[in-house]
Protein backbone atom coordinates (compact mmCIF):
# COMPACT_ATOMS: atom_id res chain seq x y z
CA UNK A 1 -38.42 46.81 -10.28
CA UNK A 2 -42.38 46.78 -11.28
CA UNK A 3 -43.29 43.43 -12.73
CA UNK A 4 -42.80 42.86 -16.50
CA UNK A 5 -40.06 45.31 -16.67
CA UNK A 6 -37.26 42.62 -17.20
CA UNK A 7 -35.59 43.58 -20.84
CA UNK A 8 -33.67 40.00 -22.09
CA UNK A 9 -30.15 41.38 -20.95
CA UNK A 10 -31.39 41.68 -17.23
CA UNK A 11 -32.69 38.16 -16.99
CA UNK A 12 -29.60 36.87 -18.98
CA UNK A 13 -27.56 38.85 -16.53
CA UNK A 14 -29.15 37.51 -13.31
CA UNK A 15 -29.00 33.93 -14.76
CA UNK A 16 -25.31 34.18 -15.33
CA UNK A 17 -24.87 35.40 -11.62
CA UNK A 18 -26.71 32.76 -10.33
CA UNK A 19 -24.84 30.00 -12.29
CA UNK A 20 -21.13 31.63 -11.78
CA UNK A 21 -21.41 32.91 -8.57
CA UNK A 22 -24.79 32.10 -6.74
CA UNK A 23 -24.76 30.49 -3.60
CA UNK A 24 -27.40 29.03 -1.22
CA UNK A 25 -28.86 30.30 1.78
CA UNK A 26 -28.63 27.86 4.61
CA UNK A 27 -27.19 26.51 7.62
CA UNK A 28 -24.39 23.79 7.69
CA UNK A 29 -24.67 22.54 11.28
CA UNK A 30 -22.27 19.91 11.89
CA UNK A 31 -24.90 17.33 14.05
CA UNK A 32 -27.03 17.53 10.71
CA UNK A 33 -24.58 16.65 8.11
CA UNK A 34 -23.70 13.23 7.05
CA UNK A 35 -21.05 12.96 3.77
CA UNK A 36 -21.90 10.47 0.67
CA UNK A 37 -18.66 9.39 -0.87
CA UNK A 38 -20.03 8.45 -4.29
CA UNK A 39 -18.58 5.19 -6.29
CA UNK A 40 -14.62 5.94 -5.48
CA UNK A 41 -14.43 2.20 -6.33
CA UNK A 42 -11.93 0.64 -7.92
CA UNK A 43 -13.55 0.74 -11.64
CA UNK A 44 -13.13 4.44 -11.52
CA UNK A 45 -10.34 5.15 -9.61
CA UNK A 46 -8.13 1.90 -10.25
CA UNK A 47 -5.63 3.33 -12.68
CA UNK A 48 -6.32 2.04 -16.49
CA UNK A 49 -8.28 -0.81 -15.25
CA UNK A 50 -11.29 0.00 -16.91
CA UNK A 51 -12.85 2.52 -19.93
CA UNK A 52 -14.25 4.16 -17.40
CA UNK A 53 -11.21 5.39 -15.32
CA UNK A 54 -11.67 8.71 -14.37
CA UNK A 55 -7.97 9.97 -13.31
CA UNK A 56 -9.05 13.23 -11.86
CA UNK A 57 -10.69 10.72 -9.26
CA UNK A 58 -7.72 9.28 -8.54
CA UNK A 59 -5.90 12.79 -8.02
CA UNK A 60 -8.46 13.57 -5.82
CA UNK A 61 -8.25 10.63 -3.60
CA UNK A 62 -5.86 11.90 -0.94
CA UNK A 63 -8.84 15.18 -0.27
CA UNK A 64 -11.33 13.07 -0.61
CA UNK A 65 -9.83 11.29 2.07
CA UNK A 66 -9.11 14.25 4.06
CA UNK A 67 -12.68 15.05 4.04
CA UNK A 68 -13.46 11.90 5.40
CA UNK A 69 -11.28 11.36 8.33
CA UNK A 70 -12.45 15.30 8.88
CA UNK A 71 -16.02 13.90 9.29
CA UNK A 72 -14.96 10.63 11.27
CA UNK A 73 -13.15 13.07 13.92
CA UNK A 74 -16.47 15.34 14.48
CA UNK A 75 -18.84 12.41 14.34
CA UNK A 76 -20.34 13.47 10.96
CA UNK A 77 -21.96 9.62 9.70
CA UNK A 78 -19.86 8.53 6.43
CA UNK A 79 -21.77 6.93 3.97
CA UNK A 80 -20.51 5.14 0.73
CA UNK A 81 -22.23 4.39 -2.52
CA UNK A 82 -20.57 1.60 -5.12
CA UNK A 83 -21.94 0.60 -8.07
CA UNK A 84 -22.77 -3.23 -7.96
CA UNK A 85 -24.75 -6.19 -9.24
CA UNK A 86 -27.71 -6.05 -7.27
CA UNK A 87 -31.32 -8.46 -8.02
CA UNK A 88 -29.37 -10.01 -11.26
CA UNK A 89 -29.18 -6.85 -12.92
CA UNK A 90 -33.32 -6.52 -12.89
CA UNK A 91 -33.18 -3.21 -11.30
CA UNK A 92 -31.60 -1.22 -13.77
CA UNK A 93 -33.15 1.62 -15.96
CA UNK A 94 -34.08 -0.38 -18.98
CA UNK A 95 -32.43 1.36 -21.80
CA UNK A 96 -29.25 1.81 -19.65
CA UNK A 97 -27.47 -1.00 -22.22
CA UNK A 98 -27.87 1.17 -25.03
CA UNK A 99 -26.34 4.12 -24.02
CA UNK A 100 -22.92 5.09 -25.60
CA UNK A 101 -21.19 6.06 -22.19
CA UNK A 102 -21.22 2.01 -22.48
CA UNK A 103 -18.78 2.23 -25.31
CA UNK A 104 -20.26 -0.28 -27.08
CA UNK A 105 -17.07 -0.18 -29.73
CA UNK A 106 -14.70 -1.16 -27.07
CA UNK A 107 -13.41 -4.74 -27.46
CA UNK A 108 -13.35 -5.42 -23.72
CA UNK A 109 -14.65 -8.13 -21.72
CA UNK A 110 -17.12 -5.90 -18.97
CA UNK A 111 -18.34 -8.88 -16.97
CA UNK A 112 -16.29 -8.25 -13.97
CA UNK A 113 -17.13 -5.11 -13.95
CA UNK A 114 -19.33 -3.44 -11.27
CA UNK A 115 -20.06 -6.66 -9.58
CA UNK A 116 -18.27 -6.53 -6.01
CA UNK A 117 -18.37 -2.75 -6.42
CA UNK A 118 -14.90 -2.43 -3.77
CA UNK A 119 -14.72 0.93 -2.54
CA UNK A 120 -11.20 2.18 -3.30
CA UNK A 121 -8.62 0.82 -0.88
CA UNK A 122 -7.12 3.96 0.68
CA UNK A 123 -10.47 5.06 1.25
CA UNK A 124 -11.55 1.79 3.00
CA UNK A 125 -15.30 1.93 5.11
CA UNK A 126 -15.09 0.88 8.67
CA UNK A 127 -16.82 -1.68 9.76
CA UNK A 128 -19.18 0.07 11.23
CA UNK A 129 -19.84 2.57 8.13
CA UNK A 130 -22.65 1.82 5.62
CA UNK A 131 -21.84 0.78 1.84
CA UNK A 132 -25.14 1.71 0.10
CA UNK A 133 -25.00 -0.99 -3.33
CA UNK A 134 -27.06 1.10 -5.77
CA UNK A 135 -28.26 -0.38 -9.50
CA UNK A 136 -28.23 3.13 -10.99
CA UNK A 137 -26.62 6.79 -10.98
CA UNK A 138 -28.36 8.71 -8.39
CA UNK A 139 -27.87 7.35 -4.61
CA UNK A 140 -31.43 7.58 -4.06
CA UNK A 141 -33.06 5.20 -6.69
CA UNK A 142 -34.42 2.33 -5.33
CA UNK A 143 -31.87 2.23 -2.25
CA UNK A 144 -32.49 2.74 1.55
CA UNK A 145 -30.15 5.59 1.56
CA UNK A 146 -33.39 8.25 2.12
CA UNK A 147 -34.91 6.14 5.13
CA UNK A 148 -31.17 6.15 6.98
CA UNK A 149 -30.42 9.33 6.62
CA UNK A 150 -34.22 9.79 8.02
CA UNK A 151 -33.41 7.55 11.12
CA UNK A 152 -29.88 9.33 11.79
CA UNK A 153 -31.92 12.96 11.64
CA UNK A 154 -29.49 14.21 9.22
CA UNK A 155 -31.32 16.75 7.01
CA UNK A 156 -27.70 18.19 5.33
CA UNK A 157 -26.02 15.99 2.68
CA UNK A 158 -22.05 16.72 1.66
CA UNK A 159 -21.36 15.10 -1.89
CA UNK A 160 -17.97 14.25 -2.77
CA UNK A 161 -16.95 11.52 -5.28
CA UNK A 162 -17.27 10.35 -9.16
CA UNK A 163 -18.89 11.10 -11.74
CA UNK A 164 -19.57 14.85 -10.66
CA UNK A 165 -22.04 14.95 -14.00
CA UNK A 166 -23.73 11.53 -13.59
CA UNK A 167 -23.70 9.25 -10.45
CA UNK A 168 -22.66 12.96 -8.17
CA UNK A 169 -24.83 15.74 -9.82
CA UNK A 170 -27.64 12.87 -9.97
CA UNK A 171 -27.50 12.42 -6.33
CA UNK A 172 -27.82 16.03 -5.59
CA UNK A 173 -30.68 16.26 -7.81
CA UNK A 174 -32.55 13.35 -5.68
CA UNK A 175 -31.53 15.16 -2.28
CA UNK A 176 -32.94 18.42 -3.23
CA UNK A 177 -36.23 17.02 -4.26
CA UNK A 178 -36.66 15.24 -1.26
CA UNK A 179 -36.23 18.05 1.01
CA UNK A 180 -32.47 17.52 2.16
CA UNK A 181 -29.43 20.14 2.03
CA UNK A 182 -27.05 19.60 -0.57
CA UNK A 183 -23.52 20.55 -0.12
CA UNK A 184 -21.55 19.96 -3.43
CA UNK A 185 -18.03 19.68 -2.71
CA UNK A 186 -16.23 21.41 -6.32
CA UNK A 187 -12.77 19.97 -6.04
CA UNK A 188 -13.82 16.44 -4.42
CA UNK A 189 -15.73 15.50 -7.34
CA UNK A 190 -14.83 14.77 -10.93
CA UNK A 191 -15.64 13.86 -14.38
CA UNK A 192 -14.22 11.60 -17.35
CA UNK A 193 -14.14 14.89 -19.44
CA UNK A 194 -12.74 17.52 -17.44
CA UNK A 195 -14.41 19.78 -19.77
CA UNK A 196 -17.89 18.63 -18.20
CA UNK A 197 -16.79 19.59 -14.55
CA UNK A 198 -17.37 23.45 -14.45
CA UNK A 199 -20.69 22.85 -16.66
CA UNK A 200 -22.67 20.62 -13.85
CA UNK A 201 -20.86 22.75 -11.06
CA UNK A 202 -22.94 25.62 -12.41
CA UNK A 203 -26.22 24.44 -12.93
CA UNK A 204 -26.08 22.78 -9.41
CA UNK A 205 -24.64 25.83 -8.10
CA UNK A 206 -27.88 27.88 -9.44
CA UNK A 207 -30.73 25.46 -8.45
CA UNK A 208 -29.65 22.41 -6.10
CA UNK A 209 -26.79 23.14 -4.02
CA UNK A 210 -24.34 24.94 -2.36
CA UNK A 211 -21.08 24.38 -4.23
CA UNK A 212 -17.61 24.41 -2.11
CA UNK A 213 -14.42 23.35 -2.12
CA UNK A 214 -13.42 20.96 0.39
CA UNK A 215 -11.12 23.29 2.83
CA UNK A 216 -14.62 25.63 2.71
CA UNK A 217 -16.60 22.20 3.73
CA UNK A 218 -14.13 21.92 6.57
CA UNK A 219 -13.99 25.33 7.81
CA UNK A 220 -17.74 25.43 7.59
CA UNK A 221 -18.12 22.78 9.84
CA UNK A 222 -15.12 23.82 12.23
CA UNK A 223 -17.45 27.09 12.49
CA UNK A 224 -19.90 24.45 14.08
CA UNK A 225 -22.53 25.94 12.06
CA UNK A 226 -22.27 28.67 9.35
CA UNK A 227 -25.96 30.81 8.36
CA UNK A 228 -26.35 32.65 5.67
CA UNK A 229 -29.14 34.77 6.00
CA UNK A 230 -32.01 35.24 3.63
CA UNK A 231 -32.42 39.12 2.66
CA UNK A 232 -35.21 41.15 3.91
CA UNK A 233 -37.88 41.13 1.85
């Protein structure tokens, strides 16, 4: 098709492809990869212990878990990410305080909150795994995750965790930008509004990563490598 020949249905066609069913063009090779399991800590998975429970998180924990011991057994580096008081709270985005995911309305004491940052018990870290202690959403703010992955020579990042639309989506975001591989994993991540889920899956799906499921994520790898080719051009 000659250029400037695109009426308004084609381009709202091809957009709606790309969002529903596109899917990104590169290798997953198993000595690349290194998984991020994003804030499964007990604020959001703990049932009812805080507003911001998210209970599809803790459905999810026996995959997510799955998908970790999967990665322990081929030597793909686990990394964690908690939300935690880090420098007294002078790191944060400064307006974060007066956002209404806060739920400023809530009569509930949030002091304890986010301080340890505990990774969820049944997905304990071994000793010998990293906990990354972020101040913010996105893995990559103002954390050393960017210069480890560097020095392990892992260029392919699998996402699984909470919030899909905030602390997940955010991280893919920061990957992509800096040149890594995202792999999105669709039913190892969640949201506080399940309504929110398929919305981010989409718009990471058309521009950031390459959205799976976790048995894809494992079959993937157990293909030691799967390449999708770019088209002729």
């Amino acid at each position: 098709m000659r250029d400037g020949a695109f009426s308004e249905d084609q381009v709202l066609r091809l957009a709606r492809e790309a969002y529903r069913h596109g899917r990104a063009r590169f290798d997953i090779l198993p000595e690349n990869c290194a998984l991020l399991v994003i804030d499964m800590q007990d604020e959001f998975v703990r049932p009812h212990r805080t507003p911001d429970w998210v209970p599809e998180a803790t459905r999810q924990v026996p995959r997510i878990k799955e998908l970790i011991e999967y990665c322990r057994e081929t030597r793909i580096p686990v990394l964690f990410t908690v939300y935690a008081k880090t420098h007294n709270y002078l790191d944060r985005p400064k307006t974060g305080s007066s956002m209404p995911g806060r739920y400023p309305d809530v009569d509930v004491d949030r002091s304890t909150f986010y301080v340890e940052g505990r990774v969820w018990h049944e997905l304990a870290p071994r000793e010998d795994e990293i906990v990354i202690r972020k101040p913010s959403y996105g893995a990559f703010y103002d954390t050393p995750v960017e210069t480890i992955l560097r020095n392990l020579e892992k260029d392919t990042v699998i996402i699984c965790g909470t919030l899909t639309n905030y602390c997940c989506g955010m991280t893919a975001r920061q990957a992509y930008e800096r040149g890594f591989k995202v792999v999105f994993g669709s039913d190892v991540t969640s949201t506080d509004d399940p309504d929110m889920q398929e919305p981010e899956l989409k718009v990471l799906r058309k521009g950031f990563a390459r959205v799976m499921t976790a048995a894809e994520i494992i079959e993937a790898l157990g293909e030691v490598g799967v390449t999708v080719p770019f088209p002729d051009c």
